[in-house]
Protein backbone atom coordinates (compact mmCIF):
# COMPACT_ATOMS: atom_id res chain seq x y z
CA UNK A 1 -17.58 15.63 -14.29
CA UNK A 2 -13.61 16.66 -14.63
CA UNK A 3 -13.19 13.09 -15.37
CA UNK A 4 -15.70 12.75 -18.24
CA UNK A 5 -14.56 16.31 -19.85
CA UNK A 6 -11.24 15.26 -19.33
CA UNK A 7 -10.56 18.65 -17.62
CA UNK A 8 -9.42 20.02 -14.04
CA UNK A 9 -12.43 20.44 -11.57
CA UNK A 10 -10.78 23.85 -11.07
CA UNK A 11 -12.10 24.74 -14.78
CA UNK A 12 -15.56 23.35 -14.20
CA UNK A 13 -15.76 26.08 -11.10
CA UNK A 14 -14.04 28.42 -13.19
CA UNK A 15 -16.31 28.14 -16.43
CA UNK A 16 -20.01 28.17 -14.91
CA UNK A 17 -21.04 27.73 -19.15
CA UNK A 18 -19.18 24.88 -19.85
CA UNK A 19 -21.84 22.10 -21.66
CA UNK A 20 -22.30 18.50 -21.73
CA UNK A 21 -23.43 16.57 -24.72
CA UNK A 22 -26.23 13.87 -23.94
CA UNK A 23 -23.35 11.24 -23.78
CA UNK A 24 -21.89 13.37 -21.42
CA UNK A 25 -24.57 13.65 -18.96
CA UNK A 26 -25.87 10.26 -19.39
CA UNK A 27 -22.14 9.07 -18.54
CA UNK A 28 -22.25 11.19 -15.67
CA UNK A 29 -25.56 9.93 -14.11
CA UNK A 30 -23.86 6.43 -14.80
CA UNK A 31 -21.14 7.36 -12.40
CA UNK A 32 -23.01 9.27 -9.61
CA UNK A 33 -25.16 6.33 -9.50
CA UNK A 34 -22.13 3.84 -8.64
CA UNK A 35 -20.91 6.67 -6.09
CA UNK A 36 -24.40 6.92 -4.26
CA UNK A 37 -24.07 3.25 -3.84
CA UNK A 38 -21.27 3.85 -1.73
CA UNK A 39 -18.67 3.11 -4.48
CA UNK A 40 -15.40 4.87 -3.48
CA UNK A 41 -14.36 7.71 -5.70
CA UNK A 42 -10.97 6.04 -6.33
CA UNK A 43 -12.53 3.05 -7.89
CA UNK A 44 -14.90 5.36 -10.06
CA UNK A 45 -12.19 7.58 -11.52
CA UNK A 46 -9.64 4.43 -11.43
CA UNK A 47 -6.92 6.25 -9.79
CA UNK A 48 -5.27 7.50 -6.61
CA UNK A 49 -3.28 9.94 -5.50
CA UNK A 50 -0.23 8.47 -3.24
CA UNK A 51 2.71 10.25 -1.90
CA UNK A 52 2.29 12.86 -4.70
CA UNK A 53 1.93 10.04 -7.67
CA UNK A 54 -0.80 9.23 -9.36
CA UNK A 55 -1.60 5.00 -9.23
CA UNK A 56 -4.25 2.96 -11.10
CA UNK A 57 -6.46 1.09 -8.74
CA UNK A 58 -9.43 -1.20 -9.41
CA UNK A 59 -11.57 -3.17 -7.73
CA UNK A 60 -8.92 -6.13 -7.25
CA UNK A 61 -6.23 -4.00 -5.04
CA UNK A 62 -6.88 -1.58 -1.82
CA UNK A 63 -7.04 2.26 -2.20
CA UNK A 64 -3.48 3.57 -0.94
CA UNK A 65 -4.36 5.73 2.75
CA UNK A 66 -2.35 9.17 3.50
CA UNK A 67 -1.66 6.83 6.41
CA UNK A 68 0.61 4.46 4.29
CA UNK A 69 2.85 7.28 3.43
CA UNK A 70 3.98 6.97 7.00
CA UNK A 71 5.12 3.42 6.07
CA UNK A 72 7.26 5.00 2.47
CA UNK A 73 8.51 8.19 5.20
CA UNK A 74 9.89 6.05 7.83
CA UNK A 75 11.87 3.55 5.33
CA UNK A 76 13.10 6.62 3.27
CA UNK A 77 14.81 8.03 6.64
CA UNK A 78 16.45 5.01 7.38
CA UNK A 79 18.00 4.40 3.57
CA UNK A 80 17.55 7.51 1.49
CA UNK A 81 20.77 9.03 2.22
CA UNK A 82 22.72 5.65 2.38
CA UNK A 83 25.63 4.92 0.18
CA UNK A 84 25.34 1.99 -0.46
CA UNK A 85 22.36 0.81 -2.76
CA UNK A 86 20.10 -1.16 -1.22
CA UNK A 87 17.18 -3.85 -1.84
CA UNK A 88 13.84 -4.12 -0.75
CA UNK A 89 10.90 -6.19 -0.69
CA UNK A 90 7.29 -5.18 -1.06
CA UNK A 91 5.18 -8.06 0.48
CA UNK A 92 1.77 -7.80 0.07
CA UNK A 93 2.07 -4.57 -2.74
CA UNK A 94 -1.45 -4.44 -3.75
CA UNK A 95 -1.57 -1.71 -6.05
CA UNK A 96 2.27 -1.34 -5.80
CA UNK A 97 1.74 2.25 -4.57
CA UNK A 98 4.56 1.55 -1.72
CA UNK A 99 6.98 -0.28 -3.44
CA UNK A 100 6.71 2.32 -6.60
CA UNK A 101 6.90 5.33 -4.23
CA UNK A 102 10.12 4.08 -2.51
CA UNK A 103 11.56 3.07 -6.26
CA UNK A 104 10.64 6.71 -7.44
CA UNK A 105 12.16 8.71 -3.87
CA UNK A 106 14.82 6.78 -4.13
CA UNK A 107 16.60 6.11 -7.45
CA UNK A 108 19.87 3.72 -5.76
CA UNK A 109 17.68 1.03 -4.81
CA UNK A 110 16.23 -2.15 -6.63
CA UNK A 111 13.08 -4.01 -5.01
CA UNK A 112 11.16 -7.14 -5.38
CA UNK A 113 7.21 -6.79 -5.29
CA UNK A 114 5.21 -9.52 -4.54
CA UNK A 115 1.17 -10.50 -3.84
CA UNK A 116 -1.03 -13.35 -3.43
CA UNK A 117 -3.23 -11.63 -5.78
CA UNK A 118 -2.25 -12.24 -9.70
CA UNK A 119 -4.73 -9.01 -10.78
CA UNK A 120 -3.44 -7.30 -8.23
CA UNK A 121 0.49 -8.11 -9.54
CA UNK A 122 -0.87 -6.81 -12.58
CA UNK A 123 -2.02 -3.14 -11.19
CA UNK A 124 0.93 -2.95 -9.62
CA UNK A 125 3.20 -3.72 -12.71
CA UNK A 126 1.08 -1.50 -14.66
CA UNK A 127 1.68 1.45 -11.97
CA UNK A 128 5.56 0.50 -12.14
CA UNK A 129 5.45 0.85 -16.15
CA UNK A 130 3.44 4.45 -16.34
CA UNK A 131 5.78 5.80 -13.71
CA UNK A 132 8.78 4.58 -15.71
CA UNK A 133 10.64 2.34 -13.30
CA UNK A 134 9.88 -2.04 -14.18
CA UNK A 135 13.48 -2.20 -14.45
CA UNK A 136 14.07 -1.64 -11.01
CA UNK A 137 11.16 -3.57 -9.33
CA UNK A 138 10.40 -7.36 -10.17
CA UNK A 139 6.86 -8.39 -9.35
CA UNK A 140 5.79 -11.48 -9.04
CA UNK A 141 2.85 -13.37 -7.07
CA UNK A 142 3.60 -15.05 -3.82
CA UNK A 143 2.48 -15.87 -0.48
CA UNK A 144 4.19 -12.99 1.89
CA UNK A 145 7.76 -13.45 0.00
CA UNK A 146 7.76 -17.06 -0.65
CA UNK A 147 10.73 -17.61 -3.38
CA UNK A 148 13.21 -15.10 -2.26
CA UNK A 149 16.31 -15.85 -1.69
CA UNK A 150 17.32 -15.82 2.12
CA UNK A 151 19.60 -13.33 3.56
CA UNK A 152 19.29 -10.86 0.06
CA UNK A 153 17.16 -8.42 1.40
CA UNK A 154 18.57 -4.98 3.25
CA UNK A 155 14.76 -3.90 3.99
CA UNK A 156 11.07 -4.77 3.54
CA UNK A 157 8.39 -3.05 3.73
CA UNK A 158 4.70 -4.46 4.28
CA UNK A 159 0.87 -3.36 4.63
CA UNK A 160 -0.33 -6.23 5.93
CA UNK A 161 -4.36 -7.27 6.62
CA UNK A 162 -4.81 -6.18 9.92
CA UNK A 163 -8.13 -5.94 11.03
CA UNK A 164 -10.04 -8.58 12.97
CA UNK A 165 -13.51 -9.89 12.43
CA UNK A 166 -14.81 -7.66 14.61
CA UNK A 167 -13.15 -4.27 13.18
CA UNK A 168 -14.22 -5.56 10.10
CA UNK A 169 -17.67 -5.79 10.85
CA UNK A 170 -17.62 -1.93 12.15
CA UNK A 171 -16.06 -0.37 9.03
CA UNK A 172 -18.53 1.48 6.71
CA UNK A 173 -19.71 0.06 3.99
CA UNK A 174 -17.80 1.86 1.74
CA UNK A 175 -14.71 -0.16 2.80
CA UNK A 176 -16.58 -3.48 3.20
CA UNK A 177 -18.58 -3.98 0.38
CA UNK A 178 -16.21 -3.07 -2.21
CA UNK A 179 -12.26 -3.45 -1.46
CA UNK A 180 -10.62 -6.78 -1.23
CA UNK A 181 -11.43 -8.47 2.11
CA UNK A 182 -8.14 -11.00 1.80
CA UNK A 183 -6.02 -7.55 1.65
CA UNK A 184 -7.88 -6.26 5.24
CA UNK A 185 -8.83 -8.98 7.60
CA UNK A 186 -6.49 -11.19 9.10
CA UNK A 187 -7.07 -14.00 11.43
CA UNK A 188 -6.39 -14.92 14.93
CA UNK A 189 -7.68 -11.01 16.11
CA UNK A 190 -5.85 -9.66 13.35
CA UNK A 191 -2.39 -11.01 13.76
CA UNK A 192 -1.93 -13.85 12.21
CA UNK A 193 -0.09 -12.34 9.13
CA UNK A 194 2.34 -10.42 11.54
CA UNK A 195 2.90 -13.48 13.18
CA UNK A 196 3.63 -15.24 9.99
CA UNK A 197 5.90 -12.38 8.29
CA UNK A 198 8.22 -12.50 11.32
CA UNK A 199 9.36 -15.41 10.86
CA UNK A 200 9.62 -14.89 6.84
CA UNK A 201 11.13 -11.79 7.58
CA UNK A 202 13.71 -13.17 9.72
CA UNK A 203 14.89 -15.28 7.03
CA UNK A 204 15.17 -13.00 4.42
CA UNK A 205 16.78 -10.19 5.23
CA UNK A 206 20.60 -9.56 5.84
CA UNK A 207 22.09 -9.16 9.74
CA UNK A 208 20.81 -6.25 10.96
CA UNK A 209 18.23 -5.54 8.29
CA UNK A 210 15.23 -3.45 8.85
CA UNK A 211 11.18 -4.50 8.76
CA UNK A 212 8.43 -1.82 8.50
CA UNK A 213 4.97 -2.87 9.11
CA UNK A 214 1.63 -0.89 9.02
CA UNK A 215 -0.45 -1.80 11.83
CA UNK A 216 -3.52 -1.02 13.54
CA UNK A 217 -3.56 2.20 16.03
CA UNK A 218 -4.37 -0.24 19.16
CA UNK A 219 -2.00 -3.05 18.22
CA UNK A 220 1.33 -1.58 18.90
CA UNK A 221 1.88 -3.53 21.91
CA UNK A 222 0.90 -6.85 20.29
CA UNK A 223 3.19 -6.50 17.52
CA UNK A 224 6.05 -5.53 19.62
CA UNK A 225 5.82 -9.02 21.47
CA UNK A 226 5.62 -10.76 18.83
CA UNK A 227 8.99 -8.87 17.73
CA UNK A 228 10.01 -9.36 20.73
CA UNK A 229 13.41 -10.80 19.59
CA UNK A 230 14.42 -7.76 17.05
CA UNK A 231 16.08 -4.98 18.25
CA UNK A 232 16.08 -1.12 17.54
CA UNK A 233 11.86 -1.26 18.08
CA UNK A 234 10.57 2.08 16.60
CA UNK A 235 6.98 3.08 16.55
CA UNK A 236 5.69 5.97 13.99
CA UNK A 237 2.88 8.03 14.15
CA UNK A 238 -0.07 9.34 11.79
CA UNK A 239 -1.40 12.19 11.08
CA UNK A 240 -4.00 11.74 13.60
CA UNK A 241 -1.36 10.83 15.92
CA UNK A 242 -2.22 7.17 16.72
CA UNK A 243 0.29 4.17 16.46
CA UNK A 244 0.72 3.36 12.60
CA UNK A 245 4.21 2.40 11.37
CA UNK A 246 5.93 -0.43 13.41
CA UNK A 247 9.64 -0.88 12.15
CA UNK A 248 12.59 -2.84 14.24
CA UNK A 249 15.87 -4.94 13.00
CA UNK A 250 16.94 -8.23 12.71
CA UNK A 251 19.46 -9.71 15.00
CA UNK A 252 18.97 -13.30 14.28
């Protein structure tokens, strides 16, 4: 209802004799019908709150999780207070809520954005635009980073499909039938796309550069092995205090 009046829901509570027109109401049905069909909320209203910034989302790009911001915390407290200005990668940016977040905390550093997804390049260039930074971030499509130069990268940062067939199939429906299944599931259990951005990671980023992954909360271990030949392994918790934010550097 805030939406449609274009209003705060605080002044709906606070003026009980506020009234709709028939376009209003008939508007209004419209959208608690797509919610009671287990729409999510973000995709109704078409936006999201993230690390204290608002993001356009749609239908082609993931909702951004309170979870995530663990992913934007732990590569702010390795490079906020650097002197030197760094670059980062994005791989996988969705609705470019990470790579915008970073851009916006942290005004010394220039990134590169990138996604499989050409509509969901296009959110995430739109989210760059309204929050007044496309000069800093270049986004592109691309297969986890394909196209950058080796070696130019001081950090990247990555929400990668994680889930297995089998978590998929237990997620609610809310998740399932309406956000992008190529930006949750990932083969071979789950790991197939950490398996494949080692190896791109390795190659892209300077000596002693820095990955941060979001991962599931049981596949800490698994990630770590397949790691195994970084160094400076750090693991970072959520809110709910399970395993989220896997981060380690490259010696290669």
């Amino acid at each position: 209802m805030a939406l449609i009046l274009g209003c705060t829901q605080e002044k709906i509570l606070t003026c009980p004799d506020l009234v709709l027109g028939r376009e209003d109401v008939s508007r209004f049905m419209g959208l608690v019908a797509r919610r009671a069909r287990g729409e999510p909320v973000a995709y109704i209203t078409g936006y999201k709150e993230f690390f204290g910034y608002d993001f356009a989302v749609d239908k082609n790009v993931l909702i951004p999780r309170p979870d995530t911001e663990v992913l934007v915390e732990a590569a702010l407290s390795h490079f906020k207070s650097s002197c030197r200005d760094p670059v980062f990668a994005d791989i996988g940016t969705g609705s470019g809520a990470i790579a915008v977040a970073i851009a916006l905390e942290m005004p010394s550093c220039l990134g590169l954005a990138c996604d499989i997804s050409l509509p969901a390049v296009r959110v995430a260039r739109l989210n760059a635009l309204k929050h007044g930074i496309l000069d800093r971030i270049c986004f592109f499509r691309s297969d986890l980073g394909m196209g950058i130069k080796p070696r130019s990268l001081d950090f990247i940062v990555s929400n990668p499909p994680y889930l297995s067939a089998e978590d998929f199939s237990g997620i609610s429906t809310e998740v399932s039938g309406f956000e992008p299944l190529n930006a949750l599931v990932s083969p071979e259990g789950g790991l197939l796309h950490f398996k494949r951005l080692e190896s791109i990671a390795c190659s892209l980023l300077k000596e002693n550069g820095t990955v941060f992954l979001e991962m599931g909360k049981d596949q800490g271990i698994q990630v770590a092995d397949i790691f195994s030949q970084w160094k400076d392994v750090a693991v970072y918790k959520d809110l709910a205090g399970h395993d989220r934010v896997f981060s380690c550097v490259n010696q290669r």
